[in-house]
N, C-alpha and C. Protein backbone atom coordinates (compact mmCIF):
# COMPACT_ATOMS: atom_id res chain seq x y z
N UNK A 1 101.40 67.88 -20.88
CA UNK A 1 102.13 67.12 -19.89
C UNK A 1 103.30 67.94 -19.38
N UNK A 2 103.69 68.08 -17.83
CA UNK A 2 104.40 68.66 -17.38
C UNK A 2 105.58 67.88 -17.00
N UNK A 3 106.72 68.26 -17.29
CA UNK A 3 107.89 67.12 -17.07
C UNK A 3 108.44 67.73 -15.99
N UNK A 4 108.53 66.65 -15.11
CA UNK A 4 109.58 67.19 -13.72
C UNK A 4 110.84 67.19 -13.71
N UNK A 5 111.41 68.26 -13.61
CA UNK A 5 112.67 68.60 -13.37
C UNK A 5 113.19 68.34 -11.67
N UNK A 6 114.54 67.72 -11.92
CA UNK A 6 114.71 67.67 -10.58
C UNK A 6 115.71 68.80 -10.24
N UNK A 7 115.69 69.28 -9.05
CA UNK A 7 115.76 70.71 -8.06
C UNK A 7 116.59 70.30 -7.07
N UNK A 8 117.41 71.14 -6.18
CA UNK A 8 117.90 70.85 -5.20
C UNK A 8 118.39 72.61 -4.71
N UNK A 9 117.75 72.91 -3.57
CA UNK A 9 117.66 73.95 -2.83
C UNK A 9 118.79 73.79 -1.44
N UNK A 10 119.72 74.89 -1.74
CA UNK A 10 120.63 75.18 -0.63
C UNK A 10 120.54 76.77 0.39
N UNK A 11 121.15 76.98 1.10
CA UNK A 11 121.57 78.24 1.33
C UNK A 11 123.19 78.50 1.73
N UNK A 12 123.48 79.67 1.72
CA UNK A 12 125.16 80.16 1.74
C UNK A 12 124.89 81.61 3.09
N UNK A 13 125.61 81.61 3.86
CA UNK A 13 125.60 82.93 4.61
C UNK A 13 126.97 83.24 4.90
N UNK A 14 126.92 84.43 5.43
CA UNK A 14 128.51 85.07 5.56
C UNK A 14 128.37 86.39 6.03
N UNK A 15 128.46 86.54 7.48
CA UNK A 15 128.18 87.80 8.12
C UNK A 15 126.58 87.94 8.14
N UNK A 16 126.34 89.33 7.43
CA UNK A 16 124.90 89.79 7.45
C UNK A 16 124.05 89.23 5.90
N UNK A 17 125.26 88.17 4.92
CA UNK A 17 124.37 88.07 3.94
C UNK A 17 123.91 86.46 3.70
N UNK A 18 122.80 86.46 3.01
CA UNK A 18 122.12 85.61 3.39
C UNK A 18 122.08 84.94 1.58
N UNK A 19 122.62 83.79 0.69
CA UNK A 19 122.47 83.08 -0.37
C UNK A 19 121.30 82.18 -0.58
N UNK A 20 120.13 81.90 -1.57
CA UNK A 20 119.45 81.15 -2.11
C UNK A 20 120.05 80.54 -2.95
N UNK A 21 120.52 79.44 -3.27
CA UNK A 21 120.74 78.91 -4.28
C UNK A 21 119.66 77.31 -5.03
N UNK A 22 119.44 77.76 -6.03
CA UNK A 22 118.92 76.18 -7.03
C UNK A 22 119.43 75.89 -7.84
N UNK A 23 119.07 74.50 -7.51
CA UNK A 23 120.37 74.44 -8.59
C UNK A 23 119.50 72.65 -9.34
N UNK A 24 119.60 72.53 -10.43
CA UNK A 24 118.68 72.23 -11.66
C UNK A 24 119.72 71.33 -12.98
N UNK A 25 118.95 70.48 -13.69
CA UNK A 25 119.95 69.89 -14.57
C UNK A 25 119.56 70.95 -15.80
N UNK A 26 120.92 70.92 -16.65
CA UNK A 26 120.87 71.97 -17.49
C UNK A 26 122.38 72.12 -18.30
N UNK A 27 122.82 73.40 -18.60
CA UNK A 27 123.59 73.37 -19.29
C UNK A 27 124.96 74.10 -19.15
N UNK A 28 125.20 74.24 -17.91
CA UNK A 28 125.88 75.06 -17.18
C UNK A 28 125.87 76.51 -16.98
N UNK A 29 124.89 76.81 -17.05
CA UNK A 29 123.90 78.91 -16.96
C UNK A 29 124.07 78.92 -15.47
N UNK A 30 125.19 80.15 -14.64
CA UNK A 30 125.27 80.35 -13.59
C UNK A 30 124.29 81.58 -13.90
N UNK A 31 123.53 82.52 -12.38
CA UNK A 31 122.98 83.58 -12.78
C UNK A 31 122.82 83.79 -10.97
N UNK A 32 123.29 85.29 -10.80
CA UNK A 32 123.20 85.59 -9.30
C UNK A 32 122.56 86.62 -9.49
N UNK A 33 121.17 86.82 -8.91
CA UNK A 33 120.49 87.56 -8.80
C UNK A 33 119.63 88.43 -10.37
N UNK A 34 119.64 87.12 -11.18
CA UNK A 34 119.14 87.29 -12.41
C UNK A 34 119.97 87.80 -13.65
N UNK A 35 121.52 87.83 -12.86
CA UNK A 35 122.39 88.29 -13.53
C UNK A 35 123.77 87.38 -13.91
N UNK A 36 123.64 87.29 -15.65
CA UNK A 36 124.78 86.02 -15.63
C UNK A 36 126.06 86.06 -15.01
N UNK A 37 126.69 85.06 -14.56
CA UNK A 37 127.86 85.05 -14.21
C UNK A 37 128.82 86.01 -14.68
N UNK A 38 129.33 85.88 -16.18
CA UNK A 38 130.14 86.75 -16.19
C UNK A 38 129.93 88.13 -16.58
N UNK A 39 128.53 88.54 -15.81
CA UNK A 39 128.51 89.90 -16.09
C UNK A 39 128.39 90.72 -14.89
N UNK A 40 128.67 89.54 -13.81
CA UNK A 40 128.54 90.33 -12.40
C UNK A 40 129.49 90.80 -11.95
N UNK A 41 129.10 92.02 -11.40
CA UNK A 41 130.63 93.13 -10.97
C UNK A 41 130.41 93.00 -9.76
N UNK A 42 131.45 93.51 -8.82
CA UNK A 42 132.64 93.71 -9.35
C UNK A 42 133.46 92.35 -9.63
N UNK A 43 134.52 92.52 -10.36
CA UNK A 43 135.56 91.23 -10.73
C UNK A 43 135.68 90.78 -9.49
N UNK A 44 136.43 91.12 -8.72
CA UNK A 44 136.85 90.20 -7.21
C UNK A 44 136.06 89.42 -7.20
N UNK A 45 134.62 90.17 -6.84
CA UNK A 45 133.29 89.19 -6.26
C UNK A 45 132.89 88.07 -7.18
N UNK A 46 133.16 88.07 -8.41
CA UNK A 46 132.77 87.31 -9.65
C UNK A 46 134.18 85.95 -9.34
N UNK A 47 135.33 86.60 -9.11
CA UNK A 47 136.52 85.67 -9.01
C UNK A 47 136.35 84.74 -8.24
N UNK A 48 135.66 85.22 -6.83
CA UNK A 48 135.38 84.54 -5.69
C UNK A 48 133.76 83.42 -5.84
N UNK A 49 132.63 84.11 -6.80
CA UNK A 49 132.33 82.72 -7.03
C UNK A 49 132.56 81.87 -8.15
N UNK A 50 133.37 82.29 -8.68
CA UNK A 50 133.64 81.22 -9.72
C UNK A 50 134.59 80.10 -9.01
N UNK A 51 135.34 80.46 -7.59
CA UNK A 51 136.27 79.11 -7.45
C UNK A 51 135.11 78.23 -7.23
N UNK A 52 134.29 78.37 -6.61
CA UNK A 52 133.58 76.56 -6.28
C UNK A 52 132.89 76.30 -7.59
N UNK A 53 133.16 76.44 -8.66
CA UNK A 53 132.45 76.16 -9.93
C UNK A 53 133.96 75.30 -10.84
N UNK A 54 134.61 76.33 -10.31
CA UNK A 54 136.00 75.94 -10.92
C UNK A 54 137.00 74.80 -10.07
N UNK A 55 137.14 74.54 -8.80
CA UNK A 55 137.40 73.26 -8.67
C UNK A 55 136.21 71.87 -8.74
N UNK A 56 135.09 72.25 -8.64
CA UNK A 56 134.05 71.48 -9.10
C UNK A 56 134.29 70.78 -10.77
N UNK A 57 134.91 71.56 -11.69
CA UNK A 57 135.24 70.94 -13.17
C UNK A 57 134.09 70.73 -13.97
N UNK A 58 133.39 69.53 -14.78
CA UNK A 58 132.77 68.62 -15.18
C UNK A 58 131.24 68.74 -15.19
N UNK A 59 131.36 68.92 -13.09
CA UNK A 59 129.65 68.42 -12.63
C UNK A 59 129.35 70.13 -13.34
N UNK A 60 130.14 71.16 -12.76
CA UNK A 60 129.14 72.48 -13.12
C UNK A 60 128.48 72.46 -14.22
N UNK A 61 129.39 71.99 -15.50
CA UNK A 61 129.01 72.18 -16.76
C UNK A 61 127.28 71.62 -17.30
N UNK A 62 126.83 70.40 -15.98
CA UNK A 62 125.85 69.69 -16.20
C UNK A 62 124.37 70.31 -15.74
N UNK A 63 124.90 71.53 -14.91
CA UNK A 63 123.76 71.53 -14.18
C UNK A 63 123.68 73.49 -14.10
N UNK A 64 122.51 73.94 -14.14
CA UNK A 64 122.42 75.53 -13.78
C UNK A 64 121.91 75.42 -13.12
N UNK A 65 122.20 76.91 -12.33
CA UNK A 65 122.86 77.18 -10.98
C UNK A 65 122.25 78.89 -11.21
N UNK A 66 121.18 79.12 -9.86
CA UNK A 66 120.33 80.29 -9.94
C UNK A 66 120.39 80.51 -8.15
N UNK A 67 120.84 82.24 -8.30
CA UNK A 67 121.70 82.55 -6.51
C UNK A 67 120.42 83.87 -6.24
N UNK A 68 120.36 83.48 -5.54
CA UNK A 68 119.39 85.11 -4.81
C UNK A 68 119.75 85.58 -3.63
N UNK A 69 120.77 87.14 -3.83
CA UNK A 69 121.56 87.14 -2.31
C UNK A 69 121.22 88.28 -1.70
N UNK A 70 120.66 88.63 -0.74
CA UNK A 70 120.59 89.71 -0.48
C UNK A 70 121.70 90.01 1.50
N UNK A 71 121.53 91.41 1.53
CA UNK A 71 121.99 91.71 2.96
C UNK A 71 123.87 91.71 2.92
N UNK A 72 124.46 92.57 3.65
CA UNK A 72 125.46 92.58 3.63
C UNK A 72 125.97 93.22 2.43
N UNK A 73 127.70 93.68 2.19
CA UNK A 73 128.20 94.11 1.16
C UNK A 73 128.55 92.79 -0.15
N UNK A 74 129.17 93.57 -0.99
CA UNK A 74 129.46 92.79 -2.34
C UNK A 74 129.98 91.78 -1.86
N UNK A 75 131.57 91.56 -1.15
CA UNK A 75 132.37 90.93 -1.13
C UNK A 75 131.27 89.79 0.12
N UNK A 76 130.74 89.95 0.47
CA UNK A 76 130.26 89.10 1.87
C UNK A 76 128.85 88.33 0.90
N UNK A 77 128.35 88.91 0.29
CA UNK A 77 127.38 87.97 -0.62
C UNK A 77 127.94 87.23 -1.41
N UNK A 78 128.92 88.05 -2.30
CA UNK A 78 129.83 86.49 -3.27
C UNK A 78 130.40 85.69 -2.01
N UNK A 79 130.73 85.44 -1.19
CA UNK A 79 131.37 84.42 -0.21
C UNK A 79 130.18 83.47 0.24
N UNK A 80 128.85 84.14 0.40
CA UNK A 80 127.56 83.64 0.62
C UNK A 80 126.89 82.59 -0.54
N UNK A 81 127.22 83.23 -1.91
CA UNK A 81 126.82 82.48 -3.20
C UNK A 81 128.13 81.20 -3.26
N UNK A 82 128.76 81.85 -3.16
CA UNK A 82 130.17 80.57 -2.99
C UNK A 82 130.07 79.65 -1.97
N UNK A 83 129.49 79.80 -1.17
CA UNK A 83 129.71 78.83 0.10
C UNK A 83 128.20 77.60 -0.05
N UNK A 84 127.35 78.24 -0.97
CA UNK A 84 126.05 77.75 -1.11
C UNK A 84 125.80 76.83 -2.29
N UNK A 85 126.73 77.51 -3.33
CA UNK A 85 127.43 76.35 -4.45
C UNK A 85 128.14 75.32 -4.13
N UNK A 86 129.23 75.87 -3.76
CA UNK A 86 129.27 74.45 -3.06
C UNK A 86 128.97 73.44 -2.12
N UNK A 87 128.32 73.75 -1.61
CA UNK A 87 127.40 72.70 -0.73
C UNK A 87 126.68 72.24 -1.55
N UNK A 88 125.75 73.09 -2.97
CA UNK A 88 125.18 72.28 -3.39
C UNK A 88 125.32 71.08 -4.61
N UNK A 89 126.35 71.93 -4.94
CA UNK A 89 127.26 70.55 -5.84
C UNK A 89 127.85 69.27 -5.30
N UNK A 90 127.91 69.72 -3.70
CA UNK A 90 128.19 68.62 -3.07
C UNK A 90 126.99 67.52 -2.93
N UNK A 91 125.44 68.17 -2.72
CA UNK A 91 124.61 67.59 -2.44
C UNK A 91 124.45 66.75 -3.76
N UNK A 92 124.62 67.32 -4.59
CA UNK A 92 123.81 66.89 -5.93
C UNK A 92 124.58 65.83 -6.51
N UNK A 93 125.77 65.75 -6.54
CA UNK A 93 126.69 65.03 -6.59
C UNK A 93 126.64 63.37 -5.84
N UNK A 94 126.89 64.28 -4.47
CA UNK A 94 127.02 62.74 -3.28
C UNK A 94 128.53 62.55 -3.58
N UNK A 95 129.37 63.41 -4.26
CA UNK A 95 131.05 62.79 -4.16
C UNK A 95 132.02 63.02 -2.84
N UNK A 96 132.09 62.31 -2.47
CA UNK A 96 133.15 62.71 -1.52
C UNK A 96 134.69 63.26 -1.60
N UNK A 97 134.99 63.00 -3.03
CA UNK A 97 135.96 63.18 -3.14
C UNK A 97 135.59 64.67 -3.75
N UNK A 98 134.89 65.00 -4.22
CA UNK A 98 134.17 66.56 -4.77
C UNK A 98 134.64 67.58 -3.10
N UNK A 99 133.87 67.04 -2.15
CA UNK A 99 134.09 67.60 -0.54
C UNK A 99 135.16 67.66 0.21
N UNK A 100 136.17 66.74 -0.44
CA UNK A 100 137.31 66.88 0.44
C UNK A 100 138.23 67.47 -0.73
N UNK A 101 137.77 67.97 -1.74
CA UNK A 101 138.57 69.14 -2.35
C UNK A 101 138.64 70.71 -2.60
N UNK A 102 136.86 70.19 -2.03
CA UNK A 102 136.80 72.33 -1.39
C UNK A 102 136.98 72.04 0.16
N UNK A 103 137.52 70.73 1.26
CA UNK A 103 137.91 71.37 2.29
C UNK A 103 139.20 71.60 2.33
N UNK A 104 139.94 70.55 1.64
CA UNK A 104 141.54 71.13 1.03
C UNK A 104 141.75 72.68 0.50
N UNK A 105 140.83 72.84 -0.33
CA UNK A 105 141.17 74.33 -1.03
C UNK A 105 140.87 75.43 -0.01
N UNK A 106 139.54 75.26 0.64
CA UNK A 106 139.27 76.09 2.06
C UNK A 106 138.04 75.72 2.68
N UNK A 107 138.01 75.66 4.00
CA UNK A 107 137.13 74.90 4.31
C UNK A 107 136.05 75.81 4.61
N UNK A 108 135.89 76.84 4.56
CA UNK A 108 134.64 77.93 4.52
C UNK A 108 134.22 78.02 3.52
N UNK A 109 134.16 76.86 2.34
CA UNK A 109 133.77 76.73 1.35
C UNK A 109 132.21 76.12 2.22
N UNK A 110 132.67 74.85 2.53
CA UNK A 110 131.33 74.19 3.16
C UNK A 110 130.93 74.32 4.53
N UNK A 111 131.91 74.74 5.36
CA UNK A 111 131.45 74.98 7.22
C UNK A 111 131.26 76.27 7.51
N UNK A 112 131.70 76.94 6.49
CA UNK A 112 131.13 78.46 6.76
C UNK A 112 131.62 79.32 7.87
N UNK A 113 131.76 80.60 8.07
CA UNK A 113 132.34 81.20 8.68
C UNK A 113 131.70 81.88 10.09
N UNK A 114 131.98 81.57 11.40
CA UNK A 114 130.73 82.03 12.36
C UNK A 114 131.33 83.34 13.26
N UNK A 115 132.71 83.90 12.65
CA UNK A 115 132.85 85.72 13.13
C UNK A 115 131.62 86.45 12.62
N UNK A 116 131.20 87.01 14.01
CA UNK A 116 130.12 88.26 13.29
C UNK A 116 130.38 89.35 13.83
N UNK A 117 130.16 90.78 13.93
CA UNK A 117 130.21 92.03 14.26
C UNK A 117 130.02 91.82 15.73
N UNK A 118 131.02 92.49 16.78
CA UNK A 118 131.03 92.66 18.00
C UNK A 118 129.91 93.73 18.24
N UNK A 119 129.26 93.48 19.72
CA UNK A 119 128.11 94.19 19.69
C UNK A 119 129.15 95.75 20.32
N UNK A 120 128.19 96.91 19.97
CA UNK A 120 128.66 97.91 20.55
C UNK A 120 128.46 98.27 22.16
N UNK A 121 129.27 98.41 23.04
CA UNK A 121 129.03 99.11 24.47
C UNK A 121 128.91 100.11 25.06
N UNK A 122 128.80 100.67 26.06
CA UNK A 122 128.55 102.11 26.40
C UNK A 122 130.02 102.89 26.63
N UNK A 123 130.07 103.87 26.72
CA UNK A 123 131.06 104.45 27.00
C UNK A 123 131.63 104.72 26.03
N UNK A 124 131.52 104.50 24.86
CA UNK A 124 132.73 105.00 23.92
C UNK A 124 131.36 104.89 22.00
N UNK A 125 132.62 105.09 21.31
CA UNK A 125 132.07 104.65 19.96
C UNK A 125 131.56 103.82 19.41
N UNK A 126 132.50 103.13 20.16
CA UNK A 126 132.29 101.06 19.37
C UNK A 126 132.60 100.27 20.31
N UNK A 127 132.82 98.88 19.95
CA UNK A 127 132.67 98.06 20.81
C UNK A 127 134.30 97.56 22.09
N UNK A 128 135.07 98.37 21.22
CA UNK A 128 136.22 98.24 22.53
C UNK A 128 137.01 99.84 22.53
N UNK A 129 136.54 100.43 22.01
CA UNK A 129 137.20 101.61 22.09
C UNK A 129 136.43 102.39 22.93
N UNK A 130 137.21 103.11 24.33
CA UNK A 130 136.33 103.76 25.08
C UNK A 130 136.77 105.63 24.89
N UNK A 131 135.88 106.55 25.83
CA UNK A 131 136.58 107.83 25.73
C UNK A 131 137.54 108.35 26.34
N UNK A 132 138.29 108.77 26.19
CA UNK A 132 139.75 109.27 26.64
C UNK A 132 139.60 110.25 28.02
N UNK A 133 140.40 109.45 28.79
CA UNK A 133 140.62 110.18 29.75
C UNK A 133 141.52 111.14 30.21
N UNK A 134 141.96 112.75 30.63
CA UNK A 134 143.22 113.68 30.70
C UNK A 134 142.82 114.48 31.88
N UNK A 135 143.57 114.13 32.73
CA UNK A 135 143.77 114.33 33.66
C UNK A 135 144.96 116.08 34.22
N UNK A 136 145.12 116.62 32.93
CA UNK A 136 146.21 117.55 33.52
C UNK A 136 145.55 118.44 33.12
């Protein structure tokens, strides 16, 4: 006999990176990219997802939490795993008062951030810097 576990599937993005998160009843086992929480480097990136675990309190402890992030740098995937946790603790939950304490703490916790890379133009290097003109 197969016992059903209940599941709840989110995603997290942030720039070019893209978060899977599931998230499962259990015993509080975070793991991003098959790798436990506190063994993911660098620290910053580890600091940054532990806040939505850490104003969350209680519920994390109930439930594990499995991130698959790819695209983009370190710091832009932990913001991706963070932004995807909490949404889904929000889902799993249903607290409102859970939601209006990661929009108090920051609200790109759950609405997410929509700056992306300016496209590049002609004339120069990048996208507002052109080539120098000298005239003497």
């Amino acid at each position: 006999m197969s016992s059903k576990r209940k599941a709840l599937l989110t995603t997290g993005k942030r720039k070019t990176s893209k978060a899977r998160i599931v998230i499962t009843e259990g015993k509080g086992r975070v793991r991003v990219n098959n790798t436990p929480i506190h063994l993911y480097e660098p620290q910053m990136a580890r600091d940054k997802i532990m806040e939505s675990l850490v104003l969350a309190g209680d519920v994390a402890e109930n439930v594990d939490i499995k991130a698959k992030v790819y695209g983009g740098g370190y710091m832009s995937q932990a913001e991706a795993v963070r932004m995807g946790v909490a949404q889904a603790l929000v889902k799993w939950t249903r607290s409102k008062k859970l939601r209006a304490t990661y929009i108090d703490y920051d609200r790109t916790m759950l609405a997410g951030d929509a700056r992306r890379k300016e496209a590049k133009k002609f004339g120069g290097p990048s996208a507002r810097a052109k080539k120098q003109k000298s005239y003497r």
